[in-house]
N, C-alpha and C. Protein backbone atom coordinates (compact mmCIF):
# COMPACT_ATOMS: atom_id res chain seq x y z
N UNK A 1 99.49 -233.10 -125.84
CA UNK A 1 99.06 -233.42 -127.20
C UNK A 1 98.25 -234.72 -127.17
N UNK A 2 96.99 -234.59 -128.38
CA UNK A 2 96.36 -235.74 -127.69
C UNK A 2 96.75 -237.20 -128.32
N UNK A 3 97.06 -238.17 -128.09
CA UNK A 3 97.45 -239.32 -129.08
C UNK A 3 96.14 -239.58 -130.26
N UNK A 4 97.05 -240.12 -130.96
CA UNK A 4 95.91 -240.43 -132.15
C UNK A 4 96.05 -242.08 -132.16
N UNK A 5 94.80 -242.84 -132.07
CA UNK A 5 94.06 -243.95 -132.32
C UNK A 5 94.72 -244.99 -132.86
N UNK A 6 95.28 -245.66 -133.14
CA UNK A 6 95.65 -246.86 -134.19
C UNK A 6 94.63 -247.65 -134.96
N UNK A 7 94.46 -247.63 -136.18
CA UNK A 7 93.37 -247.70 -136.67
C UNK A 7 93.55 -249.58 -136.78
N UNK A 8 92.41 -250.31 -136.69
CA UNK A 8 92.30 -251.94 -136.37
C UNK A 8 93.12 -252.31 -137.35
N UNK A 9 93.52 -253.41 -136.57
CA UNK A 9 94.94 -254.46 -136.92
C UNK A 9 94.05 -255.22 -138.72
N UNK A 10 92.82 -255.13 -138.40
CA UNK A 10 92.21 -256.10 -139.70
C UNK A 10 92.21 -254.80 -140.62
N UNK A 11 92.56 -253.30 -140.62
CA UNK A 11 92.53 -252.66 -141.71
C UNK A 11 93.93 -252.16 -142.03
N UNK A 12 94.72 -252.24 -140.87
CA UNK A 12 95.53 -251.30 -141.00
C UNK A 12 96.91 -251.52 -141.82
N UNK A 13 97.50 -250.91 -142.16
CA UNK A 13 98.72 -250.88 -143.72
C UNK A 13 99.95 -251.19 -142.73
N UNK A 14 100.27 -250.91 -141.55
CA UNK A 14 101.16 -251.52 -141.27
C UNK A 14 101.91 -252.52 -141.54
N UNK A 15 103.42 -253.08 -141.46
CA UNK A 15 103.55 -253.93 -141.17
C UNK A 15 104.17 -254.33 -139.99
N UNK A 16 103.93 -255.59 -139.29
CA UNK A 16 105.09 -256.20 -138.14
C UNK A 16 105.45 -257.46 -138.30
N UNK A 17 106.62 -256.82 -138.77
CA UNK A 17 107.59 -258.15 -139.61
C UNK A 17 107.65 -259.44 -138.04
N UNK A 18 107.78 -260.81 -138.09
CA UNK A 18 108.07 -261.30 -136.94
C UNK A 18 109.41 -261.66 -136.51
N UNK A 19 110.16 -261.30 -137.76
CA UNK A 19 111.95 -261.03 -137.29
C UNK A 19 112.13 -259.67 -137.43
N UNK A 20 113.13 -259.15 -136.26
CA UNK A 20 113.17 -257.42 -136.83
C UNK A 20 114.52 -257.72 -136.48
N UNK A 21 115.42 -258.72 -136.93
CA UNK A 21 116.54 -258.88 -137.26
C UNK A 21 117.15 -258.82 -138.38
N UNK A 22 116.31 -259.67 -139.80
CA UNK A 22 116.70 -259.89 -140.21
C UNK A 22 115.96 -259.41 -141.76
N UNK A 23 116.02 -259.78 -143.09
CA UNK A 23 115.51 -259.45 -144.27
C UNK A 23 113.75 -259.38 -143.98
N UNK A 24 112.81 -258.58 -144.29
CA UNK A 24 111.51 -259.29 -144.03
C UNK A 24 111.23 -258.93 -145.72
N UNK A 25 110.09 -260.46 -145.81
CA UNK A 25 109.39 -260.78 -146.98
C UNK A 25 108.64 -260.00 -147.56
N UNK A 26 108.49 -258.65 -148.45
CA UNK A 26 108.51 -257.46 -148.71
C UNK A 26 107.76 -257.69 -149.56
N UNK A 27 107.70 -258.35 -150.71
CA UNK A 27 107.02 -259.02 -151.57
C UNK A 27 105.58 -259.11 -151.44
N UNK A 28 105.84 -260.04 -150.37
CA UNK A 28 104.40 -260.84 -150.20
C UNK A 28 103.18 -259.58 -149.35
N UNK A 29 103.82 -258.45 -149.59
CA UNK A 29 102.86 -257.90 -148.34
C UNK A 29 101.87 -256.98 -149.53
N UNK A 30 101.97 -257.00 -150.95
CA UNK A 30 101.34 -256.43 -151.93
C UNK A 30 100.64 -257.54 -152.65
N UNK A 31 99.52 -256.86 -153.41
CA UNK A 31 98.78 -257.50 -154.52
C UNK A 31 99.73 -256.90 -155.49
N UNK A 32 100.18 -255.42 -155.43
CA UNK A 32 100.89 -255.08 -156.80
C UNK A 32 102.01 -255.90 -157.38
N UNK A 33 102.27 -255.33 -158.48
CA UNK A 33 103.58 -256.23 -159.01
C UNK A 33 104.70 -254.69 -159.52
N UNK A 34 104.09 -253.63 -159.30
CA UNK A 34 104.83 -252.52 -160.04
C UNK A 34 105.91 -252.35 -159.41
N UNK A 35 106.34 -251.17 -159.96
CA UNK A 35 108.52 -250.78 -158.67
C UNK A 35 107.81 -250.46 -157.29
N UNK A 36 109.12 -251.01 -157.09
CA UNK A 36 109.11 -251.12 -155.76
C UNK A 36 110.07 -249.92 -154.86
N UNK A 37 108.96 -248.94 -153.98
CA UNK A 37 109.48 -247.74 -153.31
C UNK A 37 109.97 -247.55 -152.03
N UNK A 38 110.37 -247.00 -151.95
CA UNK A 38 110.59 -246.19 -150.33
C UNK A 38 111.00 -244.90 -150.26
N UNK A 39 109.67 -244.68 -149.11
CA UNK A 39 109.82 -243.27 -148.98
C UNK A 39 110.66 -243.30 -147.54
N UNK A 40 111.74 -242.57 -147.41
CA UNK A 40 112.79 -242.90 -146.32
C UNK A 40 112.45 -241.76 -145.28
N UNK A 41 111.64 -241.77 -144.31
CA UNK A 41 111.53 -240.75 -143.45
C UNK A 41 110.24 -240.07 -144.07
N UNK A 42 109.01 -240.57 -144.20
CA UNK A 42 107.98 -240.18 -144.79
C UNK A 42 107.48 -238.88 -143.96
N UNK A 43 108.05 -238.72 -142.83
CA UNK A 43 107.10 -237.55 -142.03
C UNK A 43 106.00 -236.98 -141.66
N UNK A 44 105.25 -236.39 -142.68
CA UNK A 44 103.76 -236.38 -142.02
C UNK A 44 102.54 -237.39 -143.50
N UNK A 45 103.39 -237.41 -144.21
CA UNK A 45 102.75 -238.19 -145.22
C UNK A 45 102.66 -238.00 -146.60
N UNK A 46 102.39 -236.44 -146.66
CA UNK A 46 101.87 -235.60 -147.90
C UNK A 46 102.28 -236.25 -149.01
N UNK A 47 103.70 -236.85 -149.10
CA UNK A 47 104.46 -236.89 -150.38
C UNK A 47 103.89 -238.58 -150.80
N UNK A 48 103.96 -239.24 -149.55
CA UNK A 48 103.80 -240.49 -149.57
C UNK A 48 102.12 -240.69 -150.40
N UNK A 49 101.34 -240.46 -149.55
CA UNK A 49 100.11 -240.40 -149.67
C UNK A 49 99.24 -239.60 -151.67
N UNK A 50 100.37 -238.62 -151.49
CA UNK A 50 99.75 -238.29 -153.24
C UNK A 50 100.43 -239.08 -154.17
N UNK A 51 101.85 -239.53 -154.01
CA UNK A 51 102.53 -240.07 -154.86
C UNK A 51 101.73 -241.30 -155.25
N UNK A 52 101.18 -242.34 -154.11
CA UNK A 52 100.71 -243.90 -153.72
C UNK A 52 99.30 -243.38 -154.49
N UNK A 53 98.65 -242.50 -154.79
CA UNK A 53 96.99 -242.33 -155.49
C UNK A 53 97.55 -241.89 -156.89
N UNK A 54 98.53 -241.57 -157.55
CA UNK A 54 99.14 -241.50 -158.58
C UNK A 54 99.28 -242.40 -159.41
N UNK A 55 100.40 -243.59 -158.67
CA UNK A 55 100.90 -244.64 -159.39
C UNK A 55 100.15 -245.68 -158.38
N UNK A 56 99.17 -245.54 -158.65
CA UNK A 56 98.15 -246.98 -157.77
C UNK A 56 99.00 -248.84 -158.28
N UNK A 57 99.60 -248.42 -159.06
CA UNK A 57 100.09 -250.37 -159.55
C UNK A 57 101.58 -250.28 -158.20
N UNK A 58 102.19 -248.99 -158.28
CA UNK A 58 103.62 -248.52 -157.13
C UNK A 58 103.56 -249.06 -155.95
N UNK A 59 104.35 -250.32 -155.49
CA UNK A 59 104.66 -250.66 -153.95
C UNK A 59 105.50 -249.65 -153.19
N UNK A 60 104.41 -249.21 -152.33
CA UNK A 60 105.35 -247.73 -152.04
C UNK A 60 105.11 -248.44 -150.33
N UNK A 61 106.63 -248.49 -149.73
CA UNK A 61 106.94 -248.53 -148.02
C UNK A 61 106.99 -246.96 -147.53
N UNK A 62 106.39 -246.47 -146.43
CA UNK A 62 107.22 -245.54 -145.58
C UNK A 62 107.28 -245.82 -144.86
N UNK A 63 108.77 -245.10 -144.13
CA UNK A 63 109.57 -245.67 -143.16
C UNK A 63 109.32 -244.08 -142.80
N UNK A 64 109.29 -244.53 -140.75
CA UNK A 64 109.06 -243.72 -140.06
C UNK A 64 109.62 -243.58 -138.52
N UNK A 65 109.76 -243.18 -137.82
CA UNK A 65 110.18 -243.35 -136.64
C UNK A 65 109.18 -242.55 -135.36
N UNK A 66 108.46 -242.00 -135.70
CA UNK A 66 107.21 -241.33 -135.36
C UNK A 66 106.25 -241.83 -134.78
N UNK A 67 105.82 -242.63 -133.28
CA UNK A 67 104.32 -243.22 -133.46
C UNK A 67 103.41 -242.49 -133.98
N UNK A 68 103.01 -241.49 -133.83
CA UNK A 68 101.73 -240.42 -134.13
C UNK A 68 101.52 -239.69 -135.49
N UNK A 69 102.98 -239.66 -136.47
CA UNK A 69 102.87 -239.48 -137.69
C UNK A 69 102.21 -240.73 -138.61
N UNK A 70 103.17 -241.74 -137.99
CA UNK A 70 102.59 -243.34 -138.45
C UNK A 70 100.74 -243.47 -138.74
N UNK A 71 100.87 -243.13 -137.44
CA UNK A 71 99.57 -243.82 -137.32
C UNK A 71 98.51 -242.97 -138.06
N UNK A 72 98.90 -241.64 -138.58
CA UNK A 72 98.13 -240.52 -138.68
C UNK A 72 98.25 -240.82 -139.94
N UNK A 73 99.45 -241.31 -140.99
CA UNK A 73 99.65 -241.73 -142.31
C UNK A 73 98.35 -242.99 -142.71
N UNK A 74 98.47 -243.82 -141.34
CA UNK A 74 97.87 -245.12 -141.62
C UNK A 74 96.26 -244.72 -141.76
N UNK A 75 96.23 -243.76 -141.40
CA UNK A 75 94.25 -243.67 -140.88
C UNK A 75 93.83 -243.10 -142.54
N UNK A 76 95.01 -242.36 -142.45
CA UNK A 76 94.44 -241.37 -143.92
C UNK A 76 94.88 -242.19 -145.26
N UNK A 77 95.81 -243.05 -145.28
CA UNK A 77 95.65 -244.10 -146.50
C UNK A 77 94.64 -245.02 -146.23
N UNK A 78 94.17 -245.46 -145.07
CA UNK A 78 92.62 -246.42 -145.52
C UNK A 78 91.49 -245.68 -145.60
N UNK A 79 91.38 -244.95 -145.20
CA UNK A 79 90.85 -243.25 -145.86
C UNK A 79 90.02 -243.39 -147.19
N UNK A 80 91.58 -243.20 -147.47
CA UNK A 80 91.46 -242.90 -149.18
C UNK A 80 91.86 -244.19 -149.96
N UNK A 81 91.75 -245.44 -149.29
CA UNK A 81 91.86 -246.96 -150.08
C UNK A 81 93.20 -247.17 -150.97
N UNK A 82 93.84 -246.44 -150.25
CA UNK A 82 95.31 -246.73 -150.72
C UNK A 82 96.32 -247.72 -150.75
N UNK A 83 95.64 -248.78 -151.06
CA UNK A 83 96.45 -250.15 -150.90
C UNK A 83 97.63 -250.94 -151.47
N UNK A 84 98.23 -249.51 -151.87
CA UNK A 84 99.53 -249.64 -152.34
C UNK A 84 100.58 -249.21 -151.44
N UNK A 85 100.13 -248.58 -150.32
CA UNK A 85 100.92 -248.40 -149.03
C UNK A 85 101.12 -249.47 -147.91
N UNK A 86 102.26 -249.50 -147.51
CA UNK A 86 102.36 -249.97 -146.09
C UNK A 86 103.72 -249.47 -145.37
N UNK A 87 103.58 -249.30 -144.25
CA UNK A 87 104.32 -248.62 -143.39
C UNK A 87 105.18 -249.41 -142.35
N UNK A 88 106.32 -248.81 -141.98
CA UNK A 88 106.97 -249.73 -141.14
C UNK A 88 107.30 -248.23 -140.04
N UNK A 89 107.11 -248.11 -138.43
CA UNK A 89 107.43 -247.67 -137.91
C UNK A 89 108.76 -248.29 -137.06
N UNK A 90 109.88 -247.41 -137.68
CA UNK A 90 111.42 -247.83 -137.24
C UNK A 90 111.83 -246.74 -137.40
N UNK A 91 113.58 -246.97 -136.93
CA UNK A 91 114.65 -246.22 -137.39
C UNK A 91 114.83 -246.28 -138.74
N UNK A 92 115.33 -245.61 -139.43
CA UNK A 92 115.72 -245.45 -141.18
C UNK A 92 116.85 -245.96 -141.40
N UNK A 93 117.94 -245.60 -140.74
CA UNK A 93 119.25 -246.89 -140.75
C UNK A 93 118.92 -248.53 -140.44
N UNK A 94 118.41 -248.16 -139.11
CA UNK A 94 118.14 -249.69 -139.09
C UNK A 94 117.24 -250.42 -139.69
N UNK A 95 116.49 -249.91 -140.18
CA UNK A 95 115.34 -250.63 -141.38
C UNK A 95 116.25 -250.79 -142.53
N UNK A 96 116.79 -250.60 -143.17
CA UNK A 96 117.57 -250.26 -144.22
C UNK A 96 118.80 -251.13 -144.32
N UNK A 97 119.40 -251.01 -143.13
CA UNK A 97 120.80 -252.34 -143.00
C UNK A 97 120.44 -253.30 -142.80
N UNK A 98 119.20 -253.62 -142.25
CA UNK A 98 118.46 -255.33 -141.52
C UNK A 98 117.17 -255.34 -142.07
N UNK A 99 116.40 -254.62 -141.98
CA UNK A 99 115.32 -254.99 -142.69
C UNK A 99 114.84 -255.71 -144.38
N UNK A 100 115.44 -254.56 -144.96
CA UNK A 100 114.98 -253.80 -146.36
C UNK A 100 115.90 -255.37 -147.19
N UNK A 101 115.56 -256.36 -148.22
CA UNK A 101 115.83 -257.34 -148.56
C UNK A 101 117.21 -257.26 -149.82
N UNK A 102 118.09 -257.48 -150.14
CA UNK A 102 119.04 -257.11 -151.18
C UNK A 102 118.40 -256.84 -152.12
N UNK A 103 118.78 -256.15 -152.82
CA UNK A 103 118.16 -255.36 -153.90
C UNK A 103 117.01 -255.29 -154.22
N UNK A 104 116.31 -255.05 -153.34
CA UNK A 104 114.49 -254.88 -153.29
C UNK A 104 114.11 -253.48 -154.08
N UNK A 105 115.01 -251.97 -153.60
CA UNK A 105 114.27 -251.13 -153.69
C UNK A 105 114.75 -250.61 -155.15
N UNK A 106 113.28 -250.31 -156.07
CA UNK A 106 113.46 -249.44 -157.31
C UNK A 106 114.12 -247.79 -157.28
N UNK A 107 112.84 -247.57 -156.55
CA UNK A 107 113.32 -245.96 -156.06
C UNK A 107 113.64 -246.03 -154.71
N UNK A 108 114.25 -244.70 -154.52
CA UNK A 108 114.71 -244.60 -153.07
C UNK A 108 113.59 -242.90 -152.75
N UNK A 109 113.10 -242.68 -152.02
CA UNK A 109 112.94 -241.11 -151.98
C UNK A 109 113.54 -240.84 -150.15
N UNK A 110 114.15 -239.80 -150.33
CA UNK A 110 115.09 -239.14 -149.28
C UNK A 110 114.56 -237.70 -148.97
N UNK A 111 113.83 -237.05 -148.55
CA UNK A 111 113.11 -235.82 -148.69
C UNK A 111 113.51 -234.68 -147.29
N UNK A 112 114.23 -234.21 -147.32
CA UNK A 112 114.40 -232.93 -146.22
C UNK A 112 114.91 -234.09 -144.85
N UNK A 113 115.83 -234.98 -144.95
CA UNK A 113 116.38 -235.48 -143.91
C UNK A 113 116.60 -234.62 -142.85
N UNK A 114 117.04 -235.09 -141.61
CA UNK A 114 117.58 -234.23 -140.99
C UNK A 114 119.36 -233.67 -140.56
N UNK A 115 119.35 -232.40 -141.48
CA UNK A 115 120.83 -231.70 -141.60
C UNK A 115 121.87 -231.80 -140.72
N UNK A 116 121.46 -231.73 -139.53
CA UNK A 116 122.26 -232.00 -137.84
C UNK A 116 123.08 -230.96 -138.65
N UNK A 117 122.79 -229.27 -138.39
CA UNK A 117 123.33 -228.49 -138.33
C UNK A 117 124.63 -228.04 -138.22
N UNK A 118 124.68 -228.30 -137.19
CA UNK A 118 125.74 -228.12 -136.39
C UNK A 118 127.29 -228.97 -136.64
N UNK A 119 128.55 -228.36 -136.76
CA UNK A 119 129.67 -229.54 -137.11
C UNK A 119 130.05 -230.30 -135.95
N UNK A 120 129.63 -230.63 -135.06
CA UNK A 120 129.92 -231.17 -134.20
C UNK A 120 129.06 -232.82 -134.46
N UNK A 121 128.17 -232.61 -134.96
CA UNK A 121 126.99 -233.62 -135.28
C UNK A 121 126.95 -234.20 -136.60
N UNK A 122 127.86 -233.11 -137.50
CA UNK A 122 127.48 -233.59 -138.57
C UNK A 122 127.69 -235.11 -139.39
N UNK A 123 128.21 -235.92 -138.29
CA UNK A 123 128.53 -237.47 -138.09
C UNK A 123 127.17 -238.52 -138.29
N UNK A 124 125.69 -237.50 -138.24
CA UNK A 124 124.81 -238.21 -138.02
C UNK A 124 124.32 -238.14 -139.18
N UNK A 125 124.71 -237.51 -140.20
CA UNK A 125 123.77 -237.09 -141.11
C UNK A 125 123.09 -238.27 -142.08
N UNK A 126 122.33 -238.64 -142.39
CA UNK A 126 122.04 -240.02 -143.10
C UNK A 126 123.06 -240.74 -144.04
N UNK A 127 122.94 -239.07 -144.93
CA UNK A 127 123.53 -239.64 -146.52
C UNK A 127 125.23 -239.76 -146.12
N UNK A 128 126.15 -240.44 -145.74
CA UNK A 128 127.24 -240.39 -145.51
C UNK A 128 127.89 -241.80 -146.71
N UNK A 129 128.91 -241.98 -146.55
CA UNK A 129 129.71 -242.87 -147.28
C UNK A 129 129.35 -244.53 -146.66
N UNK A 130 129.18 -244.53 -145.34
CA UNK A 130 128.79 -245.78 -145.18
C UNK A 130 126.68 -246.07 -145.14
N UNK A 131 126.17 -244.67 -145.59
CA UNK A 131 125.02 -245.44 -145.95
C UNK A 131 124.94 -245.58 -147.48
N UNK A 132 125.62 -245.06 -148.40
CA UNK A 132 125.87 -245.62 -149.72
C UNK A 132 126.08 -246.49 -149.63
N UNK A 133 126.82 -247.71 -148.76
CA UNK A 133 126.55 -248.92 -148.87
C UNK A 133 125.74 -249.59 -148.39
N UNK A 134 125.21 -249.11 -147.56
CA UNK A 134 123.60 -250.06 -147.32
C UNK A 134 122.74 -249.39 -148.85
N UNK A 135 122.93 -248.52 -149.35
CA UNK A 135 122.05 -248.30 -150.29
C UNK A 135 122.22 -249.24 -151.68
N UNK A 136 123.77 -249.27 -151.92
CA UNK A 136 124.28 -250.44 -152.68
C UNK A 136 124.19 -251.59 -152.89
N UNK A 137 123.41 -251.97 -151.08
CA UNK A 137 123.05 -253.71 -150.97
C UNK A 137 121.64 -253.65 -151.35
N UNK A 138 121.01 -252.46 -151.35
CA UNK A 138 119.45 -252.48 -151.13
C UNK A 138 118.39 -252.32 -152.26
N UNK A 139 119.45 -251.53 -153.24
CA UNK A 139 118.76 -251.06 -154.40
C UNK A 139 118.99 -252.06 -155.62
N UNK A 140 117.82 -252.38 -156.36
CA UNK A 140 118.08 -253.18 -157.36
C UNK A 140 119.17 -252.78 -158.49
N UNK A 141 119.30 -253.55 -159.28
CA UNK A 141 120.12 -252.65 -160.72
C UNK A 141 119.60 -251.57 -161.45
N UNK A 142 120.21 -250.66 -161.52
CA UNK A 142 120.05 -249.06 -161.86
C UNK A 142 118.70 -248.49 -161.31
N UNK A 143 119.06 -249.13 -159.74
CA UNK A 143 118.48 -248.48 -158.87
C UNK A 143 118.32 -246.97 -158.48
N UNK A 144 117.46 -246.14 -158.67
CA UNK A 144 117.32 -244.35 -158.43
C UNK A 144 116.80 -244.04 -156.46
N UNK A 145 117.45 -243.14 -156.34
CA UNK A 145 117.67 -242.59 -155.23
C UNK A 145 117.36 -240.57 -155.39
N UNK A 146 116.52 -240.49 -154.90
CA UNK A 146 116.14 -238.79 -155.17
C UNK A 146 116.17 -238.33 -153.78
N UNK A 147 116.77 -237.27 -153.57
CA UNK A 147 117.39 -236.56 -152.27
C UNK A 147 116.48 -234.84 -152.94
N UNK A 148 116.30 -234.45 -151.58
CA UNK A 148 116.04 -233.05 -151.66
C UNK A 148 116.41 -232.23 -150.05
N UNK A 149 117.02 -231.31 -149.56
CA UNK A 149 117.55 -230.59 -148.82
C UNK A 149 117.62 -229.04 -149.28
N UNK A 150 117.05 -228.23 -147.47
CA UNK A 150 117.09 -226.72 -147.90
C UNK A 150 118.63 -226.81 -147.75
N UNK A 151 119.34 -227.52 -146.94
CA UNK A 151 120.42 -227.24 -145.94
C UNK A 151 121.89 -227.36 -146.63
N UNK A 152 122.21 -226.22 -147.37
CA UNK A 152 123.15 -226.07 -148.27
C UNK A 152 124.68 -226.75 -147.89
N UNK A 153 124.91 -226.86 -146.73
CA UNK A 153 125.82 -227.76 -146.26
C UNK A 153 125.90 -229.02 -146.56
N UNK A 154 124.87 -229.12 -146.35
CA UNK A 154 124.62 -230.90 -146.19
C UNK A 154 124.24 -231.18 -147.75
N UNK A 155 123.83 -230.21 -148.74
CA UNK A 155 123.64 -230.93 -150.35
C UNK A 155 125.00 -230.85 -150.90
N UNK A 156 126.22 -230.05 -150.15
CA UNK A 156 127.24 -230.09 -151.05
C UNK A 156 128.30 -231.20 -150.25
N UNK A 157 127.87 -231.41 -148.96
CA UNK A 157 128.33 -232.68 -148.59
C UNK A 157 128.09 -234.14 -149.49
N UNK A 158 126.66 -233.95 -149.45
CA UNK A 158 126.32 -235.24 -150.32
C UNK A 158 126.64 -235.05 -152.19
N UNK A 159 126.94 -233.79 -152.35
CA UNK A 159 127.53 -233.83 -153.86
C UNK A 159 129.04 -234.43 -154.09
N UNK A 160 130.02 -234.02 -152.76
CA UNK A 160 131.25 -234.27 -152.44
C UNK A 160 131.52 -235.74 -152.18
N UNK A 161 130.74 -236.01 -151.45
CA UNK A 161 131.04 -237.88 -151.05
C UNK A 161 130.16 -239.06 -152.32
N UNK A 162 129.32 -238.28 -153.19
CA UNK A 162 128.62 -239.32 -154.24
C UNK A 162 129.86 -238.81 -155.78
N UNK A 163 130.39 -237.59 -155.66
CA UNK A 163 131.67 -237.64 -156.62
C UNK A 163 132.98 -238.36 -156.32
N UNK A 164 132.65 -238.74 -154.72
CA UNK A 164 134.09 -239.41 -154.68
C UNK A 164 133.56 -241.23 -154.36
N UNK A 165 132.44 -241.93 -154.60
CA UNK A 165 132.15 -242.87 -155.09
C UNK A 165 131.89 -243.26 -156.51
N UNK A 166 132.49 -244.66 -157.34
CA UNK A 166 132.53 -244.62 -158.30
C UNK A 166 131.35 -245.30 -158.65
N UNK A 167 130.27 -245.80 -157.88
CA UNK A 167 129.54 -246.86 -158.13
C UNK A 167 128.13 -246.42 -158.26
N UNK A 168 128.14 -244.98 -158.61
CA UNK A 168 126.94 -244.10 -158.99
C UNK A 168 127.16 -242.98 -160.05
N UNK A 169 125.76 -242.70 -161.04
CA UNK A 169 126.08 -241.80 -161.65
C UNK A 169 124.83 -240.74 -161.54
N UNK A 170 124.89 -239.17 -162.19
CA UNK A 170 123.54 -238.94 -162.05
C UNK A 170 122.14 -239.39 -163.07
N UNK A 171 121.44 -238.82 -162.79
CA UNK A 171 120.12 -238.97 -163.31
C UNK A 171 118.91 -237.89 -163.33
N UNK A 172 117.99 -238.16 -164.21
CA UNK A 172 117.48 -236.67 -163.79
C UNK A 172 116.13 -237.26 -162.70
N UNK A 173 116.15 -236.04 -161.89
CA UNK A 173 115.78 -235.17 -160.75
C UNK A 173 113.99 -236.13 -161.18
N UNK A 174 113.31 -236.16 -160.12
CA UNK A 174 111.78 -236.29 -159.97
C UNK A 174 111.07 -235.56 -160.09
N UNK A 175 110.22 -234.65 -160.71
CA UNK A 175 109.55 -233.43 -161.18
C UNK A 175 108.18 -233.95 -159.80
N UNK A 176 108.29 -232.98 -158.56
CA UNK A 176 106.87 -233.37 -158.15
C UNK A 176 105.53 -232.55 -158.21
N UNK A 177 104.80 -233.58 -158.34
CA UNK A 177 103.31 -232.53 -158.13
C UNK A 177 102.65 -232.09 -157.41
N UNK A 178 102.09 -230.57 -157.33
CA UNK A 178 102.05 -229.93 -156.45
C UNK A 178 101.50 -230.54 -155.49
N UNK A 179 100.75 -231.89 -155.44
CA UNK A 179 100.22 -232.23 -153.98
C UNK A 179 101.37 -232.97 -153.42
N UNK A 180 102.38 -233.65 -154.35
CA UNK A 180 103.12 -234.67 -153.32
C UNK A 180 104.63 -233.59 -152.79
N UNK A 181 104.20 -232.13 -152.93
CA UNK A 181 105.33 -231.38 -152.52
C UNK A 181 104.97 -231.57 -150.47
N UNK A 182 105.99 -231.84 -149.93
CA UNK A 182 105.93 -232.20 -148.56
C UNK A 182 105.43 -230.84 -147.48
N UNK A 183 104.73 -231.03 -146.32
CA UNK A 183 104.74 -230.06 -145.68
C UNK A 183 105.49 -229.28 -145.22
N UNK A 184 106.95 -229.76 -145.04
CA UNK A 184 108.03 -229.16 -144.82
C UNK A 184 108.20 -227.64 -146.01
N UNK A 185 108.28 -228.31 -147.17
CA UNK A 185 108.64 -227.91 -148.22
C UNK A 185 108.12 -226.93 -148.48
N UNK A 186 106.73 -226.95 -148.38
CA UNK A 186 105.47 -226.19 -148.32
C UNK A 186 105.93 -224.86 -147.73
N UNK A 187 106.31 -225.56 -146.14
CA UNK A 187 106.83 -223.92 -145.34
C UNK A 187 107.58 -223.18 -146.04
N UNK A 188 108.87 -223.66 -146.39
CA UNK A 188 110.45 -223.02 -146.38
C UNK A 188 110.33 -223.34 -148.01
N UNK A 189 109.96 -223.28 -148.59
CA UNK A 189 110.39 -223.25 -150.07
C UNK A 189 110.28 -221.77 -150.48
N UNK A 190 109.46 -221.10 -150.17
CA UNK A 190 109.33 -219.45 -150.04
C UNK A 190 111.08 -218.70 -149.63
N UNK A 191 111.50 -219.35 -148.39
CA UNK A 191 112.22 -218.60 -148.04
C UNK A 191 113.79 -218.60 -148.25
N UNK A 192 114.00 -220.23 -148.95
CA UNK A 192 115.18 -220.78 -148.91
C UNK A 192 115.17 -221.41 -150.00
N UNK A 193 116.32 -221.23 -151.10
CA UNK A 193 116.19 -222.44 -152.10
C UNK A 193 116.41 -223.93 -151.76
N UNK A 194 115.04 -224.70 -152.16
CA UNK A 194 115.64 -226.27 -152.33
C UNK A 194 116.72 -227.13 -153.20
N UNK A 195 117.56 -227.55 -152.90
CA UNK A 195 118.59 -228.48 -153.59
C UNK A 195 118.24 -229.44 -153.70
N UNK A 196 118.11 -230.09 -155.05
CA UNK A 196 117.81 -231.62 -155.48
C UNK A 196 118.79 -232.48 -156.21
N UNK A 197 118.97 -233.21 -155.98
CA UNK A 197 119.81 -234.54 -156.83
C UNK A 197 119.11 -235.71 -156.64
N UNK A 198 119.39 -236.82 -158.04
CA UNK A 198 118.74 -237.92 -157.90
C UNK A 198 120.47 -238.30 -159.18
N UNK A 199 120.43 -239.59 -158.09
CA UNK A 199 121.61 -240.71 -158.76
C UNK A 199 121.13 -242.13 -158.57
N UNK A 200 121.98 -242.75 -158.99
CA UNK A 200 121.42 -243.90 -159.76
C UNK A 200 122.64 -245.19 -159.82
N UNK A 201 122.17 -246.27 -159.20
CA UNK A 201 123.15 -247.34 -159.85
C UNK A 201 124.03 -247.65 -160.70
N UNK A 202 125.15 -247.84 -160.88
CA UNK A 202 125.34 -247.93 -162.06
C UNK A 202 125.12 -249.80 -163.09
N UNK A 203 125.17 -250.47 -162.08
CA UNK A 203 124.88 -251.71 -162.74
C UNK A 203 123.84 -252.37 -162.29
């Protein structure tokens, strides 16, 4: 496969925080002043990229773990002068427990994580009880969080462990438009129903 390019350090939406220990200055990396997003596992972009030409005032992060999706996100938001994006290529836990600043994020978007099938694995799955609390440190007051999954296991897992936390309630769901529907989604929405929930802070 052939690598794709990194587009120059003087254009590119990246960021590289110079602590990757600790809170980075999140703020300062926008002209905007609007809510402040994250797309958690942006993947190939689609959702990121239509949502960010939508709400052009929206500080929208994606978080990625991908070099080649990254970089393929980064080429096509200076592209299209999308300077409401910037990207962090990491892990999604670990951006999230060390990175991401106390109550920085407005929205959360969570889009077709990965299910880890299998019960042997199912230990890995993102949305568990101890990342509700990194989400708890991370999200501002009546902070929103929107989840979508084909993987019927794993949406009634996460219905089961956010009913047995008291420190969330629901909210309604994100209506998306047909461009910021994800490539994933795109495939398997034909063949499988999608499950959505979106909850919310309560204070």
């Amino acid at each position: 496969m052939r690598s794709i390019p990194p587009v120059p350090d003087d254009q590119s939406l990246r960021l590289w925080p110079e602590n990757w220990l600790g809170p980075v200055n999140l703020d300062s990396e926008w002209d905007q002043t609007g809510p402040r997003a994250i797309d958690l596992g942006c993947g190939k972009g689609r959702f990121l990229l239509a949502h960010a030409a939508h709400h052009p005032n929206m500080r929208l992060l994606g978080i990625e773990r991908k070099l080649r999706r990254v970089r393929k996100i980064d080429r096509k938001a200076v592209r299209a002068e999308l300077q409401n994006i910037r990207l962090l290529r990491i892990e999604a836990i670990y951006a999230m427990k060390y990175l991401i600043p106390e109550k920085w994020i407005d929205i959360c978007y969570i889009y077709f994580p990965d299910p880890w099938p299998k019960d042997k694995h199912a230990d890995n799955r993102l949305l568990s009880p101890d990342f509700l609390d990194i989400l708890e440190r991370t999200l501002a007051d009546k902070g929103v969080v929107h989840f979508a999954t084909d993987h019927e296991p794993y949406f009634e897992q996460v219905v089961e462990t956010l009913n047995a936390d008291s420190r969330w309630r629901d909210t309604d769901p994100y209506i998306l438009q047909e461009d910021e529907v994800s490539d994933f989604e795109l495939i398997h929405r034909d063949q499988k129903p999608i499950h959505r929930l979106s909850f919310q802070r309560k204070n």
